[in-house]
PDB file of N, CA and C in Angstrom:
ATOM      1  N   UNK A   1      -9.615  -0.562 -17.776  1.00  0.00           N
ATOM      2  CA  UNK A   1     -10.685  -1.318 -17.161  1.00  0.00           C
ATOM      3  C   UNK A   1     -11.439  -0.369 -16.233  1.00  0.00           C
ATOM      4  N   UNK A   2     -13.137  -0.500 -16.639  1.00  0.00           N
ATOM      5  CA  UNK A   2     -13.440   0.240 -15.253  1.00  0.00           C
ATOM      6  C   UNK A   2     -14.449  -0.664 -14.908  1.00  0.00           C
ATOM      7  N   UNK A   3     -14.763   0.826 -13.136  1.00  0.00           N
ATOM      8  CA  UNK A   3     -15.862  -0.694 -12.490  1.00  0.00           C
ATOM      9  C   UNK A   3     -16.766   0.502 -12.077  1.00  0.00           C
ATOM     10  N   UNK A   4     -18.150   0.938 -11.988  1.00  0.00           N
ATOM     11  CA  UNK A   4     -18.375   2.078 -11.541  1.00  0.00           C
ATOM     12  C   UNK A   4     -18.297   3.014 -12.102  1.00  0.00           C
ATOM     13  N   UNK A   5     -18.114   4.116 -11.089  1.00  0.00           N
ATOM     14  CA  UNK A   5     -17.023   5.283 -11.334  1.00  0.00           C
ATOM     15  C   UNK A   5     -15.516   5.094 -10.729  1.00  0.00           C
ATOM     16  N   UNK A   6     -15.036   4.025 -10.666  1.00  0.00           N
ATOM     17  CA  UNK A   6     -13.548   3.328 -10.770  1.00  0.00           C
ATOM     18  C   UNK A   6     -12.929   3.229 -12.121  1.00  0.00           C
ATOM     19  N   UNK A   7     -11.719   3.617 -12.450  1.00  0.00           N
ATOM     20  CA  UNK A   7     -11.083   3.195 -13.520  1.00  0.00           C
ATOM     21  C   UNK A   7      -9.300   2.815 -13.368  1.00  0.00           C
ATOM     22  N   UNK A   8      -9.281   1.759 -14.064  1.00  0.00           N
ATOM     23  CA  UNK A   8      -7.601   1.479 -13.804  1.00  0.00           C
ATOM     24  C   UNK A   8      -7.326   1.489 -14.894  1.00  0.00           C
ATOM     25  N   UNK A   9      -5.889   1.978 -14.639  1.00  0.00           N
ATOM     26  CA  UNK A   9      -4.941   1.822 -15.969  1.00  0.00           C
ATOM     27  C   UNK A   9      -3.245   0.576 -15.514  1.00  0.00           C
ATOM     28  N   UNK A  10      -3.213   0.186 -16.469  1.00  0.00           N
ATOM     29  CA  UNK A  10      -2.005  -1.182 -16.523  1.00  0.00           C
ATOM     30  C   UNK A  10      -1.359  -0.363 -17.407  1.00  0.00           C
ATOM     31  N   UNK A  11       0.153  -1.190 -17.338  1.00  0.00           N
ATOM     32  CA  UNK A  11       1.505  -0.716 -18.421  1.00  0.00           C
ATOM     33  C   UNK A  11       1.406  -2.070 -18.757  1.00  0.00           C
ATOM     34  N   UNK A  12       1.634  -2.409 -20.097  1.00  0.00           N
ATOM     35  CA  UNK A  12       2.152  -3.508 -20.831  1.00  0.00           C
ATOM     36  C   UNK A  12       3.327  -4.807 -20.362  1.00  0.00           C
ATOM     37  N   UNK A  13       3.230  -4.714 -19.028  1.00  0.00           N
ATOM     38  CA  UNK A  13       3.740  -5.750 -18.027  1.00  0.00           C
ATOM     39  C   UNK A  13       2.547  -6.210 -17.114  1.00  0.00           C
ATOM     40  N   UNK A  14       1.287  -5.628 -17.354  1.00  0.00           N
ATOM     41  CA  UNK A  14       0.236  -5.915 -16.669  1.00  0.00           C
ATOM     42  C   UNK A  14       0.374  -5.203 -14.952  1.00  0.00           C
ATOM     43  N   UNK A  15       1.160  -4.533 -14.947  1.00  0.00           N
ATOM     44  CA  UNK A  15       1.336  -3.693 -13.543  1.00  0.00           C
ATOM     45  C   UNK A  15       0.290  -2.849 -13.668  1.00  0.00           C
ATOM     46  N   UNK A  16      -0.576  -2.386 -12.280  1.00  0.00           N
ATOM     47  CA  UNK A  16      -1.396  -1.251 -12.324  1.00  0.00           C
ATOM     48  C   UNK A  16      -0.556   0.100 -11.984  1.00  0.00           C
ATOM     49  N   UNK A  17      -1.050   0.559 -13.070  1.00  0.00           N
ATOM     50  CA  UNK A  17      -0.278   2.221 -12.884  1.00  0.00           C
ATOM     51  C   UNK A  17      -1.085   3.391 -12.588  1.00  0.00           C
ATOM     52  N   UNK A  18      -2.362   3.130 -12.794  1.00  0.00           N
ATOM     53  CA  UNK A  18      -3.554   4.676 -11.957  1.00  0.00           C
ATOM     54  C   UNK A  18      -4.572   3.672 -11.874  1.00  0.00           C
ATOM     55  N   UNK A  19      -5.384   4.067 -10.555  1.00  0.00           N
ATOM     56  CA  UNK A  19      -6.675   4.490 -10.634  1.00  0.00           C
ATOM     57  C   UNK A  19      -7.244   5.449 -10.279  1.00  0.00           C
ATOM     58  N   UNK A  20      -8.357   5.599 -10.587  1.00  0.00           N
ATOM     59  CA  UNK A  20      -9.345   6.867 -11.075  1.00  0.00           C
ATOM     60  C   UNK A  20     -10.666   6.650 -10.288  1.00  0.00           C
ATOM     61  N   UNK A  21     -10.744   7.348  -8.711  1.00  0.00           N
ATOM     62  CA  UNK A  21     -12.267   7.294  -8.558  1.00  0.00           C
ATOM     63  C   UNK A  21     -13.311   8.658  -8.411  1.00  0.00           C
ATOM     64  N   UNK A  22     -14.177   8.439  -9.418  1.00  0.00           N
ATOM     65  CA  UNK A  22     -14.924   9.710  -9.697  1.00  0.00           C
ATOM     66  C   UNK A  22     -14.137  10.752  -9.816  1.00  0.00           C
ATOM     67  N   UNK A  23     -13.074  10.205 -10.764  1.00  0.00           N
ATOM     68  CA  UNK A  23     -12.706  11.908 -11.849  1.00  0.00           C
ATOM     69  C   UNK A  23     -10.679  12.178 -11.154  1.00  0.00           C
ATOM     70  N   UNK A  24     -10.604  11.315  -9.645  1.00  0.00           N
ATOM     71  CA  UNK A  24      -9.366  11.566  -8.736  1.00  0.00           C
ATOM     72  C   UNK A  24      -8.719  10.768  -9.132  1.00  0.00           C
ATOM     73  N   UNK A  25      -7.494  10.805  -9.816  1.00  0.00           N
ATOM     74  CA  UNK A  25      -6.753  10.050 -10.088  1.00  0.00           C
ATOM     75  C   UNK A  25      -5.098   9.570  -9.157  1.00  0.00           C
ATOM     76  N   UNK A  26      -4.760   8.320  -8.697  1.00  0.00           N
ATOM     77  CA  UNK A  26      -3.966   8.243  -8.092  1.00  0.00           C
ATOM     78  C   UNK A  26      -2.601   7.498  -8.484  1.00  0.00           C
ATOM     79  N   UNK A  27      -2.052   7.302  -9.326  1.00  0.00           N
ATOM     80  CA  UNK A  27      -0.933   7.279  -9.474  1.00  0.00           C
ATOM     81  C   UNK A  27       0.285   6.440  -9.433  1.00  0.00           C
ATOM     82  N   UNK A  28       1.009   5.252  -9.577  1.00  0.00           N
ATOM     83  CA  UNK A  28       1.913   4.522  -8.974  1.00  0.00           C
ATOM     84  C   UNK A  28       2.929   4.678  -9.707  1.00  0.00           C
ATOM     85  N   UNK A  29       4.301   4.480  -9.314  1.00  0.00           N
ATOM     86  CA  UNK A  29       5.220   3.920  -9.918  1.00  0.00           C
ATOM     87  C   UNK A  29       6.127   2.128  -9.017  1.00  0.00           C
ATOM     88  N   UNK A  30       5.996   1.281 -10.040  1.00  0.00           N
ATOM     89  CA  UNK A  30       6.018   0.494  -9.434  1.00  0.00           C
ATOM     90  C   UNK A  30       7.676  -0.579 -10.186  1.00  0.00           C
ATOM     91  N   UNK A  31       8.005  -1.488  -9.151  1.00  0.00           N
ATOM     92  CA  UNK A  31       9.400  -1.937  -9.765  1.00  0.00           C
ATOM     93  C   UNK A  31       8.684  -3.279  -9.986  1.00  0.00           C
ATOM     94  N   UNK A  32       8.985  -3.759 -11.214  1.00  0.00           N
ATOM     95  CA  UNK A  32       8.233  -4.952 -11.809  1.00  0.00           C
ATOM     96  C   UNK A  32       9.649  -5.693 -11.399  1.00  0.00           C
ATOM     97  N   UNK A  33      11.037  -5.999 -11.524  1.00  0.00           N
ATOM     98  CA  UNK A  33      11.814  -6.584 -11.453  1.00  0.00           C
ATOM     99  C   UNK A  33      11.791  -8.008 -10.306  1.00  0.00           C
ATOM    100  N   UNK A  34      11.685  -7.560  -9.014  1.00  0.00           N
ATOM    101  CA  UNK A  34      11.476  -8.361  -8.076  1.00  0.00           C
ATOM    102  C   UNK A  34      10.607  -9.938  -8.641  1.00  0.00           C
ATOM    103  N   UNK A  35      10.772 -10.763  -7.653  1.00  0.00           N
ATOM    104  CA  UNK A  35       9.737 -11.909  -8.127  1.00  0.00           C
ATOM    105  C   UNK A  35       8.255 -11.453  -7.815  1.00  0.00           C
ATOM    106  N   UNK A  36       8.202 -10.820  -6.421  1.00  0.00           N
ATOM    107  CA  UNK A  36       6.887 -10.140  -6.257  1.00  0.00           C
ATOM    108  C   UNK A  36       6.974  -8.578  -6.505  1.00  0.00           C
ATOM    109  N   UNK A  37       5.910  -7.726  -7.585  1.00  0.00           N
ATOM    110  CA  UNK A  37       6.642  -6.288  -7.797  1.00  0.00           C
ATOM    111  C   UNK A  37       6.701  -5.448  -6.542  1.00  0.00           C
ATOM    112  N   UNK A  38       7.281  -4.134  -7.014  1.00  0.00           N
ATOM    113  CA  UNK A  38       7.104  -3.564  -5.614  1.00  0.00           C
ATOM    114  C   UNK A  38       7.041  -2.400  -6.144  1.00  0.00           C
ATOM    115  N   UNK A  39       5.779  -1.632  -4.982  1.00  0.00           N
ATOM    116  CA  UNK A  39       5.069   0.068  -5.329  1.00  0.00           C
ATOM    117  C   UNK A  39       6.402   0.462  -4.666  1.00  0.00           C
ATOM    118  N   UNK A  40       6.872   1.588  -5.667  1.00  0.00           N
ATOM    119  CA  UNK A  40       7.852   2.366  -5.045  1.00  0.00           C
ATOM    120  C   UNK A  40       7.599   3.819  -4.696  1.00  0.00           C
ATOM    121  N   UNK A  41       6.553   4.467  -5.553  1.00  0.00           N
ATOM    122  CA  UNK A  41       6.180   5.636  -5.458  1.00  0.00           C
ATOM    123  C   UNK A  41       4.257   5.720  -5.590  1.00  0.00           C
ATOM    124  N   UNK A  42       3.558   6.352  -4.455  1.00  0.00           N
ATOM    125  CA  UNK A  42       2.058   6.441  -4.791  1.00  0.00           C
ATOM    126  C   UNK A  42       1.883   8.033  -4.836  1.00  0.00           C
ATOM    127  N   UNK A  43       1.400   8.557  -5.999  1.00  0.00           N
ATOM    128  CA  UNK A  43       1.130  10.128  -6.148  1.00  0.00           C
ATOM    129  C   UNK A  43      -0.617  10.407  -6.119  1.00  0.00           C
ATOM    130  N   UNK A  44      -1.171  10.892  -4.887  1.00  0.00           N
ATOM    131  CA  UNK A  44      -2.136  11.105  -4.756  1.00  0.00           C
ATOM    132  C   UNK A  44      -2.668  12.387  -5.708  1.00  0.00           C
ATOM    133  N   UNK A  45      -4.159  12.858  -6.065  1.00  0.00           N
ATOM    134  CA  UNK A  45      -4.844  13.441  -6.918  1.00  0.00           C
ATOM    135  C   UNK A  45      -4.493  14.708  -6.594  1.00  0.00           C
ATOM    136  N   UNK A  46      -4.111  15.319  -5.236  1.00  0.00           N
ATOM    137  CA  UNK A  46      -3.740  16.172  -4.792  1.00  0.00           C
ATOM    138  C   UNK A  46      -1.594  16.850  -5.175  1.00  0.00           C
ATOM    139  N   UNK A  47      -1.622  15.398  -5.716  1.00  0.00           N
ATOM    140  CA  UNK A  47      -0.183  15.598  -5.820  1.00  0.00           C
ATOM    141  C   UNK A  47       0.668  15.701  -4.399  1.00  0.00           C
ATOM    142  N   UNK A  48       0.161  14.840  -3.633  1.00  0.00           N
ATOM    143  CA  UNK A  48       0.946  14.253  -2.199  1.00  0.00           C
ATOM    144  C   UNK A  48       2.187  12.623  -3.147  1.00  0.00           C
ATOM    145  N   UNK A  49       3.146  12.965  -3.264  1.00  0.00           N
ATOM    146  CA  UNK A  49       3.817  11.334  -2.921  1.00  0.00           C
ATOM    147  C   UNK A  49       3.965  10.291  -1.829  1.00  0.00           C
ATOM    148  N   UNK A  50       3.995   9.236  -1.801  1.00  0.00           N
ATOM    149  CA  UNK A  50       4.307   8.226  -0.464  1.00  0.00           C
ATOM    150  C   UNK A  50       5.243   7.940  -1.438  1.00  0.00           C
ATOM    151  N   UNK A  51       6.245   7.610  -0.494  1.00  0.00           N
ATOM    152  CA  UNK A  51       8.015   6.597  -0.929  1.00  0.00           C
ATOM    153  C   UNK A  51       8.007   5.043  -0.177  1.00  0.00           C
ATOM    154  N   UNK A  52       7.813   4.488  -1.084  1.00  0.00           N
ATOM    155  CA  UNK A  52       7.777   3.555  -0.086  1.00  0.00           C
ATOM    156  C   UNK A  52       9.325   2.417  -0.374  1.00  0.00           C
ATOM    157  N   UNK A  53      10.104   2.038   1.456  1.00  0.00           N
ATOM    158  CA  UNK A  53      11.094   1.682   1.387  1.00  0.00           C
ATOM    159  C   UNK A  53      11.766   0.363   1.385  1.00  0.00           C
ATOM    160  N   UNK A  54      12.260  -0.614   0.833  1.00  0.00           N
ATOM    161  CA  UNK A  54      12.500  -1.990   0.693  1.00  0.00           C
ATOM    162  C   UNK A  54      13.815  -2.278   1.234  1.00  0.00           C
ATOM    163  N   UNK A  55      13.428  -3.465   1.789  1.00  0.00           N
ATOM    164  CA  UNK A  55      15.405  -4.102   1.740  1.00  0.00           C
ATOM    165  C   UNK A  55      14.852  -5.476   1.924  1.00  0.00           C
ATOM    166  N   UNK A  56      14.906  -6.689   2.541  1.00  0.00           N
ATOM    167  CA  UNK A  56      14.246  -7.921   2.114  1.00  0.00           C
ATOM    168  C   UNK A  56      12.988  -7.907   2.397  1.00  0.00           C
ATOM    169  N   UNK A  57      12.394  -6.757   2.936  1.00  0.00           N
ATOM    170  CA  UNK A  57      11.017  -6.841   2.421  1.00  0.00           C
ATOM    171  C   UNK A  57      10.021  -5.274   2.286  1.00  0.00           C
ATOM    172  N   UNK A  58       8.917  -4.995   2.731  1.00  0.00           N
ATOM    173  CA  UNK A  58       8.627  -3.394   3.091  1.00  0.00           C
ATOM    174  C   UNK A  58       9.173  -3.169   4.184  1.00  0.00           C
ATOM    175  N   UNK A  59      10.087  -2.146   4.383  1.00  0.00           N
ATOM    176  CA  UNK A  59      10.491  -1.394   5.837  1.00  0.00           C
ATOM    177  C   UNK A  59       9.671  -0.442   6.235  1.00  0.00           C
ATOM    178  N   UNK A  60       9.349   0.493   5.317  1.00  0.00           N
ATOM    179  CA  UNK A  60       8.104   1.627   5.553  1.00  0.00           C
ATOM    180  C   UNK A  60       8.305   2.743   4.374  1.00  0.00           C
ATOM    181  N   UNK A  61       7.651   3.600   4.696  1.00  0.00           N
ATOM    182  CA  UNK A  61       6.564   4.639   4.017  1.00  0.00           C
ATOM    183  C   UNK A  61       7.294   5.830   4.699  1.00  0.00           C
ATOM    184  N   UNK A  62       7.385   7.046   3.511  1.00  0.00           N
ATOM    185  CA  UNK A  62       8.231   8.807   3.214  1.00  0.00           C
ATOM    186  C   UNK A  62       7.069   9.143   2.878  1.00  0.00           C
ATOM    187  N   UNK A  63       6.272  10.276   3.460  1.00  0.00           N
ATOM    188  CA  UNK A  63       5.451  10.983   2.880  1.00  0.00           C
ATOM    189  C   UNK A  63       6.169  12.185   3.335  1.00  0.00           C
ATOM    190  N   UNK A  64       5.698  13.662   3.111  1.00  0.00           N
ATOM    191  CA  UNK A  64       5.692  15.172   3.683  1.00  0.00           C
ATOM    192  C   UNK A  64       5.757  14.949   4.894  1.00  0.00           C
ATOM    193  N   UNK A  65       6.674  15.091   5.733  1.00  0.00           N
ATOM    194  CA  UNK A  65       6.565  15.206   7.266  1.00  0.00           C
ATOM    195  C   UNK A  65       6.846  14.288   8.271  1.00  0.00           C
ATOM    196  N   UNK A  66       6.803  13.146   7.398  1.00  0.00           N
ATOM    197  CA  UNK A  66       6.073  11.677   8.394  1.00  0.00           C
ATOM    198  C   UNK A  66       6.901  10.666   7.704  1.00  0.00           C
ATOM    199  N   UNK A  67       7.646   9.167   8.424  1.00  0.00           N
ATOM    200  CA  UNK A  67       7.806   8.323   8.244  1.00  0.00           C
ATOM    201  C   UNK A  67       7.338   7.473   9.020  1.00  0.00           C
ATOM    202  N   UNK A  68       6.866   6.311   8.274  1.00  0.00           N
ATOM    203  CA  UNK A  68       6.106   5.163   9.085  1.00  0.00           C
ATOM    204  C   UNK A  68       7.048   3.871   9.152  1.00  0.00           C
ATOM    205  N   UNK A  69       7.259   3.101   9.951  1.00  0.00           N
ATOM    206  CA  UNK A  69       7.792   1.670   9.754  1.00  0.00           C
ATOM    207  C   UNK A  69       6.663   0.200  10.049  1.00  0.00           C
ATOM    208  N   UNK A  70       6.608  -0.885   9.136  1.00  0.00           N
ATOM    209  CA  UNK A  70       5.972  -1.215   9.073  1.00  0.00           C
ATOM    210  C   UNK A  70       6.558  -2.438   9.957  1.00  0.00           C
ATOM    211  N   UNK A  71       5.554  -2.970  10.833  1.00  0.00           N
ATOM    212  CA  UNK A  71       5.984  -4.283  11.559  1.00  0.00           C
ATOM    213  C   UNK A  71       5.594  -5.135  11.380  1.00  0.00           C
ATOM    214  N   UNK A  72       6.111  -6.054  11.552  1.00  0.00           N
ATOM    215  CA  UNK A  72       5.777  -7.721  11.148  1.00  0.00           C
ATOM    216  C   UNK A  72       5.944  -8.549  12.168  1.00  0.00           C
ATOM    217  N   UNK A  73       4.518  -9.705  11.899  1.00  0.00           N
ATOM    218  CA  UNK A  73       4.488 -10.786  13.328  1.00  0.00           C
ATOM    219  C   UNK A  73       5.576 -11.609  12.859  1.00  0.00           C
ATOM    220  N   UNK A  74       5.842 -13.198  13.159  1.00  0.00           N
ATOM    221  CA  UNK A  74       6.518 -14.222  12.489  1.00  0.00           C
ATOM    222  C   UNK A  74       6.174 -14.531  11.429  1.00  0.00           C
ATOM    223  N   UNK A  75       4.865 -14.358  10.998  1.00  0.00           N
ATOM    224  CA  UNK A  75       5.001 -14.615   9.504  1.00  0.00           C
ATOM    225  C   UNK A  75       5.114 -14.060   8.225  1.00  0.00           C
ATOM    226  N   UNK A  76       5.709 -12.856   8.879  1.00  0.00           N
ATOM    227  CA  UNK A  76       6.088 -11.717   7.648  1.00  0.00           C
ATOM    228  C   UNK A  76       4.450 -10.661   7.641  1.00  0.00           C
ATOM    229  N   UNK A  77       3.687 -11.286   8.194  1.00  0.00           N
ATOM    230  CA  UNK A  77       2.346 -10.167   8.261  1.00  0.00           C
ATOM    231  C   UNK A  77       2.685  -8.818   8.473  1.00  0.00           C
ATOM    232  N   UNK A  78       1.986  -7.856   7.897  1.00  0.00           N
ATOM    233  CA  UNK A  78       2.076  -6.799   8.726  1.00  0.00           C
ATOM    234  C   UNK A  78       1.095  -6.290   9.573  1.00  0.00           C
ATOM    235  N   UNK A  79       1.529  -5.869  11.101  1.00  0.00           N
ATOM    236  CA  UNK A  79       0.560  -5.966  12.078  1.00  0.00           C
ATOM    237  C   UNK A  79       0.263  -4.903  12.669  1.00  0.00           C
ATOM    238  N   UNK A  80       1.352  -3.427  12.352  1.00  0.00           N
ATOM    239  CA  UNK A  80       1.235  -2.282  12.662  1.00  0.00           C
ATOM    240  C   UNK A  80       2.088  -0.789  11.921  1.00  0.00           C
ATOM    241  N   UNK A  81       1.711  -0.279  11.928  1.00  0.00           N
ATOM    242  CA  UNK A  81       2.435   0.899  11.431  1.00  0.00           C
ATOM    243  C   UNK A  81       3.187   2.061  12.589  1.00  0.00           C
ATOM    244  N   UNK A  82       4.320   2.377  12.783  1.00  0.00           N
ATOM    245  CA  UNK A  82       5.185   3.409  13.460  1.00  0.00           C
ATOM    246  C   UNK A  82       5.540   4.808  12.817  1.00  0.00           C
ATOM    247  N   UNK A  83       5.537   5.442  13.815  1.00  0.00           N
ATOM    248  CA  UNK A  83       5.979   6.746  13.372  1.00  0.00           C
ATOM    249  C   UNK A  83       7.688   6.414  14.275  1.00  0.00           C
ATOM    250  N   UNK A  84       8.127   8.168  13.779  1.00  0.00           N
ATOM    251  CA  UNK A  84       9.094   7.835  14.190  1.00  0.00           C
ATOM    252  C   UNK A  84       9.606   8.060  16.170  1.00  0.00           C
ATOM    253  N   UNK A  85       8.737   8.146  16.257  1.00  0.00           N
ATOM    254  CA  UNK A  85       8.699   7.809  18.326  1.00  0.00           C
ATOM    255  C   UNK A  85       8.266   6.390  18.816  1.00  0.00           C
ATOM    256  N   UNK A  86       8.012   6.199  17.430  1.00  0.00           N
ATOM    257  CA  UNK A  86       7.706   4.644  17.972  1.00  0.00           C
ATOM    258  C   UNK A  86       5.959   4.358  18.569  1.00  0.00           C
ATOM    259  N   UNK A  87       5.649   5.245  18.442  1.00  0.00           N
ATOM    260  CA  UNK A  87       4.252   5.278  18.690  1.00  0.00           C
ATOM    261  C   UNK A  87       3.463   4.376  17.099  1.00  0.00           C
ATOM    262  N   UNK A  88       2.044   3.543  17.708  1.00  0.00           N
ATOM    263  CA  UNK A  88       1.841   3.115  16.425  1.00  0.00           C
ATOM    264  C   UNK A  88       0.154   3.820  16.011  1.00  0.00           C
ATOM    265  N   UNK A  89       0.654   3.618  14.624  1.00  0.00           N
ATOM    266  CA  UNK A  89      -0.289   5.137  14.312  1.00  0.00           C
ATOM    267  C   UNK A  89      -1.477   3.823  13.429  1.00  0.00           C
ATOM    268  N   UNK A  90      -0.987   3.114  12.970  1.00  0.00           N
ATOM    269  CA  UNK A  90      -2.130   1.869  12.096  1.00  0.00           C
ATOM    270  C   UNK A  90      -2.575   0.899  12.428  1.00  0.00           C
ATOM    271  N   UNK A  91      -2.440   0.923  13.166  1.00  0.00           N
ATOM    272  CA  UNK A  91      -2.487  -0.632  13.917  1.00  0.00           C
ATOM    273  C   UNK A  91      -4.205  -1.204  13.698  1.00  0.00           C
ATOM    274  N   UNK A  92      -5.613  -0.343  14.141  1.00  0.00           N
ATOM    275  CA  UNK A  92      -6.362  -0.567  13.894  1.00  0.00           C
ATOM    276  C   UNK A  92      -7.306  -1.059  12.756  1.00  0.00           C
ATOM    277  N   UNK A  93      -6.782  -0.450  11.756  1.00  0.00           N
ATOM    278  CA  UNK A  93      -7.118  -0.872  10.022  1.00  0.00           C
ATOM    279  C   UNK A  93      -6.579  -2.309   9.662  1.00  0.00           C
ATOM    280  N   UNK A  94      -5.084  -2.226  10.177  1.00  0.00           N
ATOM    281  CA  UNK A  94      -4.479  -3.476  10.018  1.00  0.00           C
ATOM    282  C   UNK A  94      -5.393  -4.487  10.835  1.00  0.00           C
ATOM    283  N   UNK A  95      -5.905  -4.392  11.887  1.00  0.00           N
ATOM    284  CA  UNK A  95      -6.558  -4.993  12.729  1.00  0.00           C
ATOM    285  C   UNK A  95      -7.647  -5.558  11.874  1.00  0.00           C
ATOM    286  N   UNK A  96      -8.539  -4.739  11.768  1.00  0.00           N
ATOM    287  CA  UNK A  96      -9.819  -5.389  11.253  1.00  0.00           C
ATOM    288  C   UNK A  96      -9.510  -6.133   9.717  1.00  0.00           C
ATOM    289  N   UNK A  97      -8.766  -6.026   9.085  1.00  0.00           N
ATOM    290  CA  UNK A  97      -8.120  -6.564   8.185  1.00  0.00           C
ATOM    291  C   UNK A  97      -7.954  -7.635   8.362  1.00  0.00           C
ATOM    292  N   UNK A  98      -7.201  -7.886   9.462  1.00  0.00           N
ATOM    293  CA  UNK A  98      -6.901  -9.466   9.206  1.00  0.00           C
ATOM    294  C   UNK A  98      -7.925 -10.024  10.249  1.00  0.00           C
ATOM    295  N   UNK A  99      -9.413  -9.355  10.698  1.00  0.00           N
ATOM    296  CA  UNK A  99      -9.972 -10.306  11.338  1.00  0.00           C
ATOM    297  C   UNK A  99     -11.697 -10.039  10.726  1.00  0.00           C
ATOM    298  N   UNK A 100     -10.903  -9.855   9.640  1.00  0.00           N
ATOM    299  CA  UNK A 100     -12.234 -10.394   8.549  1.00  0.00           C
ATOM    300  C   UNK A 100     -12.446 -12.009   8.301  1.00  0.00           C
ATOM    301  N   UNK A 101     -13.255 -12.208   8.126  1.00  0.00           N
ATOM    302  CA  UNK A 101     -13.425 -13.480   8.071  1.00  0.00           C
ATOM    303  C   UNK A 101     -13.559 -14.167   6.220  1.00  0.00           C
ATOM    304  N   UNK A 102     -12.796 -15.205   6.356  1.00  0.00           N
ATOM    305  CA  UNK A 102     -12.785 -15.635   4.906  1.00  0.00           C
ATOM    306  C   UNK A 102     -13.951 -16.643   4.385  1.00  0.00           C
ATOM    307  N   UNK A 103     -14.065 -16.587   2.983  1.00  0.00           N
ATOM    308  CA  UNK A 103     -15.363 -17.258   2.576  1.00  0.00           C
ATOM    309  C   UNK A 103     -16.068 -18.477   3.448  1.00  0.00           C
ATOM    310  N   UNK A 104     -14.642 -19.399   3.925  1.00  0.00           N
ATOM    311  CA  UNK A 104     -15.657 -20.678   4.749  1.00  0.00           C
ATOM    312  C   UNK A 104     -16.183 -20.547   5.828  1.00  0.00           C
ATOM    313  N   UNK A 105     -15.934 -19.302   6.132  1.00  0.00           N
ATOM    314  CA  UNK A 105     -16.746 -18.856   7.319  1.00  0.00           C
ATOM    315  C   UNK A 105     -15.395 -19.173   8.441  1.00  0.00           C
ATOM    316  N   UNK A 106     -14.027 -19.371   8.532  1.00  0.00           N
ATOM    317  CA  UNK A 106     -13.402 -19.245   9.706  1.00  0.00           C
ATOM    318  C   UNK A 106     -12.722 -17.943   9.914  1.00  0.00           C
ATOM    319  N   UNK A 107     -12.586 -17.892  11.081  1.00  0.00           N
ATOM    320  CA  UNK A 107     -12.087 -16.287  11.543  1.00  0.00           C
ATOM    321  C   UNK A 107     -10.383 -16.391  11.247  1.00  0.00           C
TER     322      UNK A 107
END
């Protein structure tokens, strides 16, 4: 499927396994098993991996150098990203994320 200069590729479980923007291709390996799947590996165009880590739900992210832990409010959201000092390194992206506003117009 493409959209643009976007292109995705699916495996025959309907999982997305690359996309492609303008020519960069990025990569997944993903565990279809779960009831909801789960990205286990993202290989950037550069050939960077992210690991990403599960136990009842995302715990966090293995790249080169860096581990992140992902936090959650009460409702399982995720509301920030950690390194390992505990400092939070995402928090802002996550931010505007969830204070986008949805089609009926509530915040």
């Amino acid at each position: 499927m493409a959209a643009g200069n976007t292109a995705y590729r699916y495996d025959a479980e309907n999982q997305r396994t690359a996309v492609s923007v303008d020519g960069q291709e990025t990569r997944y390996v993903i565990n279809a098993q779960p009831l909801l799947s789960q990205l286990l590996v993202r290989t950037q165009p550069d050939g960077t991996q992210t690991y990403y880590v599960y136990g009842l739900g995302l715990i966090g992210q293995e790249k080169p150098g860096q581990y992140l832990t992902f936090n959650e409010d009460f409702r399982g959201s995720t509301v920030a990203l950690t390194d390992e000092t505990g400092q939070v390194t995402e928090h802002e992206k996550i931010k505007n994320i969830i204070q986008q506003k949805i089609p009926n117009g509530i915040d």
